[in-house]
N, C-alpha and C. Protein backbone atom coordinates (compact mmCIF):
# COMPACT_ATOMS: atom_id res chain seq x y z
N UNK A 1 -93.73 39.55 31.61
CA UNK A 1 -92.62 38.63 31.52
C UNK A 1 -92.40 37.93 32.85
N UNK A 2 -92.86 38.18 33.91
CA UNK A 2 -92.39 38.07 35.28
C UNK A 2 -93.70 37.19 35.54
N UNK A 3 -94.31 36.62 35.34
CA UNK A 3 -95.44 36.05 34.48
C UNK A 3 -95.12 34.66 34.02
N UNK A 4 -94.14 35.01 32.83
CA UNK A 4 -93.81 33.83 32.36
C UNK A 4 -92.94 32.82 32.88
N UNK A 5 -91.69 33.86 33.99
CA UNK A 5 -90.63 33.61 34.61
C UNK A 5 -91.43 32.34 35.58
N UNK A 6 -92.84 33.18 36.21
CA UNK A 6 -93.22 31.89 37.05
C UNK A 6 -93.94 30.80 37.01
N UNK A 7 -94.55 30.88 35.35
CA UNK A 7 -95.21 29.85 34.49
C UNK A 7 -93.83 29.12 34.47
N UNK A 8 -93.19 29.54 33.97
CA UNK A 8 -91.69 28.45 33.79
C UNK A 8 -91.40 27.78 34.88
N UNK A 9 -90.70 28.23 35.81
CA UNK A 9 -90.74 27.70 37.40
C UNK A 9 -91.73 26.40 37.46
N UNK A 10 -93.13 27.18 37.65
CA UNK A 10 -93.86 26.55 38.11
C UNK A 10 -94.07 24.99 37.20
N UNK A 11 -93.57 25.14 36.06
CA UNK A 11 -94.26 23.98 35.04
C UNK A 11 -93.22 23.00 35.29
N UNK A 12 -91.76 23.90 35.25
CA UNK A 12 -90.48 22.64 35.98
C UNK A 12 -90.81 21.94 36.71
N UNK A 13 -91.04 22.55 37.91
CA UNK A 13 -90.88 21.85 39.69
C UNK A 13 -92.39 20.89 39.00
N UNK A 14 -93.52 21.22 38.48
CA UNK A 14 -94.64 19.74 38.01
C UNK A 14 -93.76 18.91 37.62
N UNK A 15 -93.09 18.90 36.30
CA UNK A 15 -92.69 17.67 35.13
C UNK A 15 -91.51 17.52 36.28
N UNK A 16 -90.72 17.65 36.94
CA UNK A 16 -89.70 16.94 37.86
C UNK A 16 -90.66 16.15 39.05
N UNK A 17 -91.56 16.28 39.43
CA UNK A 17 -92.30 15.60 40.58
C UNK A 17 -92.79 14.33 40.05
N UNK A 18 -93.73 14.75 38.90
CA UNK A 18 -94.72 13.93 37.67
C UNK A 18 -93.41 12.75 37.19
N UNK A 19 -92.45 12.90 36.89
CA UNK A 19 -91.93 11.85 36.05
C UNK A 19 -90.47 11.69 36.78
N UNK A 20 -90.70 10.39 36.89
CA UNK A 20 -89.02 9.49 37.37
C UNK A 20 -88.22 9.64 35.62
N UNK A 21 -88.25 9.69 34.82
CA UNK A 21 -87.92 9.14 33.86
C UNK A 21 -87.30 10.67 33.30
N UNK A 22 -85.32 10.22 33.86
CA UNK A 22 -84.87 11.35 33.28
C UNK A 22 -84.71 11.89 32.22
N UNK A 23 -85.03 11.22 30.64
CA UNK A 23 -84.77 11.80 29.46
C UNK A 23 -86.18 12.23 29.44
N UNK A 24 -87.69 12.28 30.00
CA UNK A 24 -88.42 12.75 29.72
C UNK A 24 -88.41 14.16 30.98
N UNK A 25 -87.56 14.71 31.89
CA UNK A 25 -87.14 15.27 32.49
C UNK A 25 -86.11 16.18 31.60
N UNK A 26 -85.57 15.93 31.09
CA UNK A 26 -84.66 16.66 29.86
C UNK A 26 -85.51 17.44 28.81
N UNK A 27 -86.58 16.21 28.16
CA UNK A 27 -86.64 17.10 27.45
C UNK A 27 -87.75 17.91 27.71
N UNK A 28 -88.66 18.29 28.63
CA UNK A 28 -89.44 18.92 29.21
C UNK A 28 -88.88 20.24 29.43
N UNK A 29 -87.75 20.32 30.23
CA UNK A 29 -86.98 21.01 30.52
C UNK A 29 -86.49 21.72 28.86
N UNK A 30 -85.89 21.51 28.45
CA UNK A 30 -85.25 21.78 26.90
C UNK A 30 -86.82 22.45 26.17
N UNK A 31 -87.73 22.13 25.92
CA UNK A 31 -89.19 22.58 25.78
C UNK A 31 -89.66 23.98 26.52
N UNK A 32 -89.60 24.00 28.00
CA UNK A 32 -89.84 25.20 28.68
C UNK A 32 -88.95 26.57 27.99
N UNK A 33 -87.59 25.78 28.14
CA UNK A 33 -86.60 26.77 27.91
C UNK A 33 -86.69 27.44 26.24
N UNK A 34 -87.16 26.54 25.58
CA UNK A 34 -87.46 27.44 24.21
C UNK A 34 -88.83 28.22 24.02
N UNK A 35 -89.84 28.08 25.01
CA UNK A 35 -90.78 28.54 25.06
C UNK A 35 -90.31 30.13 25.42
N UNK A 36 -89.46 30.05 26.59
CA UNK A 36 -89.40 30.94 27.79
C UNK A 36 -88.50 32.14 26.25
N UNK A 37 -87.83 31.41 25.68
CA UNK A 37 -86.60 32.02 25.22
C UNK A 37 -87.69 33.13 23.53
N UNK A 38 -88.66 32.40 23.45
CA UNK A 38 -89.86 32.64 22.43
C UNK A 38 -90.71 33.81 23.19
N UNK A 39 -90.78 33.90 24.27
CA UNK A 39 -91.59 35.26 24.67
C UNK A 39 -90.41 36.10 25.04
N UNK A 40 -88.84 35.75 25.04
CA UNK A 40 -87.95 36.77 25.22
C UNK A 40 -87.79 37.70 24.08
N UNK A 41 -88.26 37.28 23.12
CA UNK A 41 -88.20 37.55 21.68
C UNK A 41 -88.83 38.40 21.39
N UNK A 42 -90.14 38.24 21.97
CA UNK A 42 -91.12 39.41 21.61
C UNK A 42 -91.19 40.21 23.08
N UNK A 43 -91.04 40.11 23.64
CA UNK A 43 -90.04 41.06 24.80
C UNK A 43 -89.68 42.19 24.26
N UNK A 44 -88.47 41.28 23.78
CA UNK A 44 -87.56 42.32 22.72
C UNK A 44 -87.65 43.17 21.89
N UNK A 45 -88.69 42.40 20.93
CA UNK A 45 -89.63 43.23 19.93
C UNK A 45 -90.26 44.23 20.08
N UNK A 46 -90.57 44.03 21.21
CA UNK A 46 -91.75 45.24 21.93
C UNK A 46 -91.15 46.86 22.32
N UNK A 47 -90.01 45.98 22.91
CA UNK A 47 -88.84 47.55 23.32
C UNK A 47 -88.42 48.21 22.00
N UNK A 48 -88.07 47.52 21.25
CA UNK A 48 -88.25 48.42 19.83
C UNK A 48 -89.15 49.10 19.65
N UNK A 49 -90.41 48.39 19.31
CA UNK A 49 -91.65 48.92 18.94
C UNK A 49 -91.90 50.40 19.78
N UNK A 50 -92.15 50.30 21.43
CA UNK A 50 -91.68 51.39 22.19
C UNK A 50 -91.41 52.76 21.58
N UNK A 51 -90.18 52.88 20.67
CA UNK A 51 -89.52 53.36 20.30
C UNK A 51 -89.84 53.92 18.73
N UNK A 52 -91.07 53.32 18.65
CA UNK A 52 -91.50 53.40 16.85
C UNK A 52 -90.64 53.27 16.18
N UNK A 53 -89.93 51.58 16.21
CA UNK A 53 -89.02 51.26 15.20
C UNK A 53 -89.81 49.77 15.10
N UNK A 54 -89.81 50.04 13.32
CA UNK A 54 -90.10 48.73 12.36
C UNK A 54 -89.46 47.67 13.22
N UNK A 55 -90.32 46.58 13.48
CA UNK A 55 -89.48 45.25 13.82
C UNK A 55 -90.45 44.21 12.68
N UNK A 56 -88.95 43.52 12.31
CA UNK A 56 -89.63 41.96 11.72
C UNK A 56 -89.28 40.37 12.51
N UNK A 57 -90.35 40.26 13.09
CA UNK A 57 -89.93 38.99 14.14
C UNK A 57 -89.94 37.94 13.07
N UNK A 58 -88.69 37.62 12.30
CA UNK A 58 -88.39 36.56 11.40
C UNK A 58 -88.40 35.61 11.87
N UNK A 59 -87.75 35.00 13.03
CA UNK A 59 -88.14 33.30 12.77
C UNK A 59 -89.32 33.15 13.64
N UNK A 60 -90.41 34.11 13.87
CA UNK A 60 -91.47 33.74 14.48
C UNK A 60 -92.32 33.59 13.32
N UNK A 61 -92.32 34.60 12.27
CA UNK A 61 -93.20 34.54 10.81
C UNK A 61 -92.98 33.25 10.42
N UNK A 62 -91.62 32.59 10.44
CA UNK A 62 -91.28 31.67 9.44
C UNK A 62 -91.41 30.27 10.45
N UNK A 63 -91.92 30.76 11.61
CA UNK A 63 -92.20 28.98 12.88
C UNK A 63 -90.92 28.23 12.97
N UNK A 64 -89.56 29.59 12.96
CA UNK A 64 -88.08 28.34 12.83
C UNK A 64 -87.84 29.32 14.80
N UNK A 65 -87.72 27.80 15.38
CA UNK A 65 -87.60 27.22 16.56
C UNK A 65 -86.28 27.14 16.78
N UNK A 66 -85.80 28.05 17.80
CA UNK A 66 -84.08 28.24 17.95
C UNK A 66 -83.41 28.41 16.87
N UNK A 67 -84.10 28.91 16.17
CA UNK A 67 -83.12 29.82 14.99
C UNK A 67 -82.02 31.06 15.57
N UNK A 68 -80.77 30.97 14.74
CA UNK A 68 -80.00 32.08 15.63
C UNK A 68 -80.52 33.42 14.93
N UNK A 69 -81.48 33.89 13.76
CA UNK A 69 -82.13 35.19 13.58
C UNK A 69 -83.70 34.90 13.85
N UNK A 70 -83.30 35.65 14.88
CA UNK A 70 -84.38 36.05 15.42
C UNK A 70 -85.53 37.74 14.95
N UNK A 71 -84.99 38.94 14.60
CA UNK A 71 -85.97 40.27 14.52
C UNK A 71 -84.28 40.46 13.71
N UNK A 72 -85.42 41.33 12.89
CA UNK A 72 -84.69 42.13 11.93
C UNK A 72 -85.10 44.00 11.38
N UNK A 73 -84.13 44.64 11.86
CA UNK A 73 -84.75 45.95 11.77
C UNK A 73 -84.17 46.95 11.07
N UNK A 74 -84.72 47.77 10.52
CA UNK A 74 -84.58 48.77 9.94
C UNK A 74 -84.16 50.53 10.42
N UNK A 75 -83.24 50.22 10.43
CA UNK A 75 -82.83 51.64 11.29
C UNK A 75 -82.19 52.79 10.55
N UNK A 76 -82.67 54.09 9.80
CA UNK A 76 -82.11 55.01 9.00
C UNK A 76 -81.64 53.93 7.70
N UNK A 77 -79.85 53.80 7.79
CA UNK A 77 -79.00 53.14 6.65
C UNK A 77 -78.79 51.97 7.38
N UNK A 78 -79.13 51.34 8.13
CA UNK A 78 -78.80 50.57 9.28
C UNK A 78 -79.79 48.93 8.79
N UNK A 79 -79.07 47.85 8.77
CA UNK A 79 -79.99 46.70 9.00
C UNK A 79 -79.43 45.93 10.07
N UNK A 80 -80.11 45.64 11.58
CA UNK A 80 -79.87 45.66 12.60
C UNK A 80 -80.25 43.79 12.45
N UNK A 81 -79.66 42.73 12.19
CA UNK A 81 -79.98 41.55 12.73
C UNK A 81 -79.71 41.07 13.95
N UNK A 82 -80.84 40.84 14.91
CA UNK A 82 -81.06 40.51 16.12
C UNK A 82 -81.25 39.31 16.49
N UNK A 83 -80.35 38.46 17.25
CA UNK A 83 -80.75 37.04 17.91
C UNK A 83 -80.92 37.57 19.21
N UNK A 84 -81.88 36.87 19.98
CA UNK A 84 -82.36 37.13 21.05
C UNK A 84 -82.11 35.96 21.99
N UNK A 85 -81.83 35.83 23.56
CA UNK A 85 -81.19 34.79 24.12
C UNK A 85 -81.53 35.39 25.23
N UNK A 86 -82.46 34.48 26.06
CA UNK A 86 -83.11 34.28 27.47
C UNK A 86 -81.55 33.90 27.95
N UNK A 87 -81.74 33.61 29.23
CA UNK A 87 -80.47 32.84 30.08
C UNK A 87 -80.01 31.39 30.16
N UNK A 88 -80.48 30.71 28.65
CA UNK A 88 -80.36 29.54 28.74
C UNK A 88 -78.93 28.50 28.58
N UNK A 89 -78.21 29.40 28.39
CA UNK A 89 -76.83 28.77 28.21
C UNK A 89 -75.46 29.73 27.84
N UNK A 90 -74.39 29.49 27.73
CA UNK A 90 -73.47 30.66 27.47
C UNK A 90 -73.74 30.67 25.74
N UNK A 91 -73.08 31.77 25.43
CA UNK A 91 -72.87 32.34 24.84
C UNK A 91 -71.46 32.31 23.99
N UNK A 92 -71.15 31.29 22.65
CA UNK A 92 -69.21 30.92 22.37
C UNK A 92 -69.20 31.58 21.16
N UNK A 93 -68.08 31.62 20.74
CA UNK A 93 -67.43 31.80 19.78
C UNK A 93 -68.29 31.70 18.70
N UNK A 94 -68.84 30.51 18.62
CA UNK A 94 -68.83 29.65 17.62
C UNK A 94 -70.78 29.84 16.97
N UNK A 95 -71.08 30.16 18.68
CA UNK A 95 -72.65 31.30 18.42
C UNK A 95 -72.59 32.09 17.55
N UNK A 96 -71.59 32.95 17.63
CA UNK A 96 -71.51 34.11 17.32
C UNK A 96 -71.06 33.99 15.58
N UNK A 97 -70.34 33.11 15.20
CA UNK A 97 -69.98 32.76 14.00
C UNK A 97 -71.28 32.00 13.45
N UNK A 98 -72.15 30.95 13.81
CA UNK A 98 -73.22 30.69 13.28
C UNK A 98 -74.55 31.96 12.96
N UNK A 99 -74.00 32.32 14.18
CA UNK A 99 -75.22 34.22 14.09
C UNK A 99 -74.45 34.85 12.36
N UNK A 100 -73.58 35.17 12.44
CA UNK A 100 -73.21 35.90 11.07
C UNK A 100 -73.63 34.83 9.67
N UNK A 101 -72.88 33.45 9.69
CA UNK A 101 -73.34 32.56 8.91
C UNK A 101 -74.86 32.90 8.01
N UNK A 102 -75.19 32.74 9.24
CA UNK A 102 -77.12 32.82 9.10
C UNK A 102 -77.58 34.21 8.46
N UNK A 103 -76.74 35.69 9.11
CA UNK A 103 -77.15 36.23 8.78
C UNK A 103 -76.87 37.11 7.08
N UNK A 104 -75.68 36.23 7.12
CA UNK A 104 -75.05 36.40 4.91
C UNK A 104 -76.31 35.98 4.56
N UNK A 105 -76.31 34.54 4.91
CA UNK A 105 -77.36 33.94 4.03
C UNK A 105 -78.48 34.88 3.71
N UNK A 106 -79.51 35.52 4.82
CA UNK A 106 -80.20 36.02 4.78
C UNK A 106 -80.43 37.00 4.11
N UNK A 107 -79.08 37.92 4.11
CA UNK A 107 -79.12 38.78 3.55
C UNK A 107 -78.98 38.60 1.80
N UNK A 108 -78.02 37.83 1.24
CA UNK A 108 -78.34 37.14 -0.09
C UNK A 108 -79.35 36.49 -0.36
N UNK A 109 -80.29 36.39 0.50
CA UNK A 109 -81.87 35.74 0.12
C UNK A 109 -82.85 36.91 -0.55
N UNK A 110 -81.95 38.33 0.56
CA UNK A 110 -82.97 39.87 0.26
C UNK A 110 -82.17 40.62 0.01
N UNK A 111 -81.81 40.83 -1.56
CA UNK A 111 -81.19 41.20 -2.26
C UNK A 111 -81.10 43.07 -1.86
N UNK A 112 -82.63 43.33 -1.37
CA UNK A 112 -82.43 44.86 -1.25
C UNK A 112 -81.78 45.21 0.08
N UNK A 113 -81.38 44.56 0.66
CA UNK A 113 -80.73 44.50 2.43
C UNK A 113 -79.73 44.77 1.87
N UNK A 114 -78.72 44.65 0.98
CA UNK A 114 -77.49 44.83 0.40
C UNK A 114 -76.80 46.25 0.38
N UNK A 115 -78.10 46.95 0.15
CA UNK A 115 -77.79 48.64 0.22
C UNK A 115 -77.48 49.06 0.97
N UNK A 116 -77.70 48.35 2.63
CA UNK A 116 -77.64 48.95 4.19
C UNK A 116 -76.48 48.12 4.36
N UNK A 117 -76.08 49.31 5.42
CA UNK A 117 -74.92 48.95 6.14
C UNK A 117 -75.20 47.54 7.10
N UNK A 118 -75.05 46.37 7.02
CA UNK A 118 -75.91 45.36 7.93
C UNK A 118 -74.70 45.15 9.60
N UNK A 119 -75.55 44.70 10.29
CA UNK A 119 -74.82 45.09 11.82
C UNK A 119 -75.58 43.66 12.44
N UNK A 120 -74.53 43.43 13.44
CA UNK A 120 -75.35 41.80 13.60
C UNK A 120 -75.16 42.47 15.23
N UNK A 121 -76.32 42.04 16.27
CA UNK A 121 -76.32 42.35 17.47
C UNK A 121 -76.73 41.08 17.98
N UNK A 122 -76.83 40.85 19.09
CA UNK A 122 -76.75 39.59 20.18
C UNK A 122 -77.43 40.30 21.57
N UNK A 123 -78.59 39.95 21.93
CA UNK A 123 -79.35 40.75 23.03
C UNK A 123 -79.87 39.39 23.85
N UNK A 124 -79.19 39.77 25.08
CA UNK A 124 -79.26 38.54 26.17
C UNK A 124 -79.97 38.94 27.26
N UNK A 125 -80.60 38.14 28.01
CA UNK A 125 -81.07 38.62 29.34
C UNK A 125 -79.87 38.60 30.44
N UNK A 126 -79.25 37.99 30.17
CA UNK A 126 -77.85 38.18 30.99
C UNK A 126 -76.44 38.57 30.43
N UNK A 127 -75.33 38.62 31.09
CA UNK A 127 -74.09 38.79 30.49
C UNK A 127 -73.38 37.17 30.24
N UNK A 128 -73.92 36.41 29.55
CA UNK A 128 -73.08 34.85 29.65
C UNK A 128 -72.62 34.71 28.53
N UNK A 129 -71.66 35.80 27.81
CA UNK A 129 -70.46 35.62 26.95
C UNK A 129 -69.57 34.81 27.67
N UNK A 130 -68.59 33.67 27.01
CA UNK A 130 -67.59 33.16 27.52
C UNK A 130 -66.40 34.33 26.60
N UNK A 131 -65.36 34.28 27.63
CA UNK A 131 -64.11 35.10 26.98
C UNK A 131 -63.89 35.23 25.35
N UNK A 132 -64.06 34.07 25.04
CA UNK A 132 -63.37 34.33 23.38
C UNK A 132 -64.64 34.74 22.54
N UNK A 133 -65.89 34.91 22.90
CA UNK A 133 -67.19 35.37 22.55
C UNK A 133 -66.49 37.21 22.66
N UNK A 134 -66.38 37.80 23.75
CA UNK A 134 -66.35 38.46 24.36
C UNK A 134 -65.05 39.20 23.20
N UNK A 135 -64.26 38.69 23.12
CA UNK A 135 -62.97 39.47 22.38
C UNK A 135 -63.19 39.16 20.98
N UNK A 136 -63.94 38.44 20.34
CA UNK A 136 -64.25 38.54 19.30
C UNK A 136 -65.32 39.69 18.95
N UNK A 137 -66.44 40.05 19.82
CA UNK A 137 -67.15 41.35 19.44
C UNK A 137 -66.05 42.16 19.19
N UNK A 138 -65.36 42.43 20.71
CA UNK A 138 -64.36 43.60 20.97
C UNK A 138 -63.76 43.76 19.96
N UNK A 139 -63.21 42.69 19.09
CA UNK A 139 -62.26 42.54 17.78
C UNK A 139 -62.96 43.17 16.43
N UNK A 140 -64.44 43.56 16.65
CA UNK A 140 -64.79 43.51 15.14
C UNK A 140 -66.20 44.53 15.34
N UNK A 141 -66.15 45.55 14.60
CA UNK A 141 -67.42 46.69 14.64
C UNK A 141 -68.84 46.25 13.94
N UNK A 142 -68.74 45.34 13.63
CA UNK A 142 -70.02 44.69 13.04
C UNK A 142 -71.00 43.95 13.74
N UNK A 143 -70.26 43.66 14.97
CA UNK A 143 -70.92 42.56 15.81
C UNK A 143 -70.92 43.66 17.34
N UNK A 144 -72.45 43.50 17.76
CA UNK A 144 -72.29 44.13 18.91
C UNK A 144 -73.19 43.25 19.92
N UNK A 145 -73.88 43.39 21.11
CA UNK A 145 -73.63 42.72 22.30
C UNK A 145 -74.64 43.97 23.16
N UNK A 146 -76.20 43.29 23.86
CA UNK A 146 -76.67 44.25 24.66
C UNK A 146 -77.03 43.22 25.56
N UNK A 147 -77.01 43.44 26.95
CA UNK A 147 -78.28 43.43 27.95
C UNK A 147 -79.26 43.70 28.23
N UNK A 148 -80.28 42.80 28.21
CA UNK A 148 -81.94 43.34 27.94
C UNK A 148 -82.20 42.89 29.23
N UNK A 149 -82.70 42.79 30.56
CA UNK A 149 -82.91 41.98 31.36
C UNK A 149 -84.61 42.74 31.38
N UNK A 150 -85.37 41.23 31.60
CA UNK A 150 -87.06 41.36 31.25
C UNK A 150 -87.49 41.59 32.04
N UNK A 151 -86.92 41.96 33.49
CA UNK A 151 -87.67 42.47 34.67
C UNK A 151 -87.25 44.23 34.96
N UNK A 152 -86.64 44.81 33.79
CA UNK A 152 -86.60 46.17 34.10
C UNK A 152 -87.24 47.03 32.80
């Protein structure tokens, strides 16, 4: 991962030298960052795996690009939906309400997920909840909140 951290770096500081032309500076930038945020994913995946727990890297199977479900796992009675989030931006309210959104749907897509207790988690490389992110977990046992940082 520490690897990719300086593939990233390094590919910025090119496309900022290479091009005057700030919307192609944007979206270069916006590109890295979903790349970077795509090997955080299987990062993630991996620390499960670790652990000999089933992972399903769903929106990597399905090629959906900043999707807020990201791995989906199977734990005892447990269905663990996981969005995964490099350091690319905070973390609102309103994340966190599109994360559940996404993850009904999903679960009414797979009718046998219905049986498990389903649990929606949010695994960041940093802590960049904004406050009302933050008291809305606190507010509700369904929604939980880890720190993964990819250099430990």
């Amino acid at each position: 991962m520490a690897l990719t951290k300086k593939l990233l770096n390094s590919l910025k500081s090119s496309f900022l030298k290479k091009s005057n032309n700030k919307s192609s500076n944007l979206q270069a930038l916006k590109r890295l960052k979903e790349i970077h945020n795509y090997d955080y994913i299987t990062f993630v995946a991996n620390k499960y795996r670790e652990k000999e727990i089933t992972v399903w890297e769903y929106s990597k199977e399905r090629n959906l690009v900043n999707h807020p479900l990201n791995l989906v796992i199977k734990k005892e009675r447990d269905i663990l939906l996981i969005q995964c989030r490099s350091n690319i931006k905070k973390v609102t309210l309103e994340n966190l309400i599109e994360f559940e959104n996404i993850g009904a749907e999903f679960i009414a897509q797979h009718p046998p997920f219905k049986r498990y207790n389903i649990l929606y988690l949010y695994i960041c490389s940093e802590n960049r909840f904004n406050n009302r992110a933050l008291k809305y977990i606190e507010n509700n046992n369904h929604i939980s909140y880890k720190i993964l940082k990819e250099h430990d």
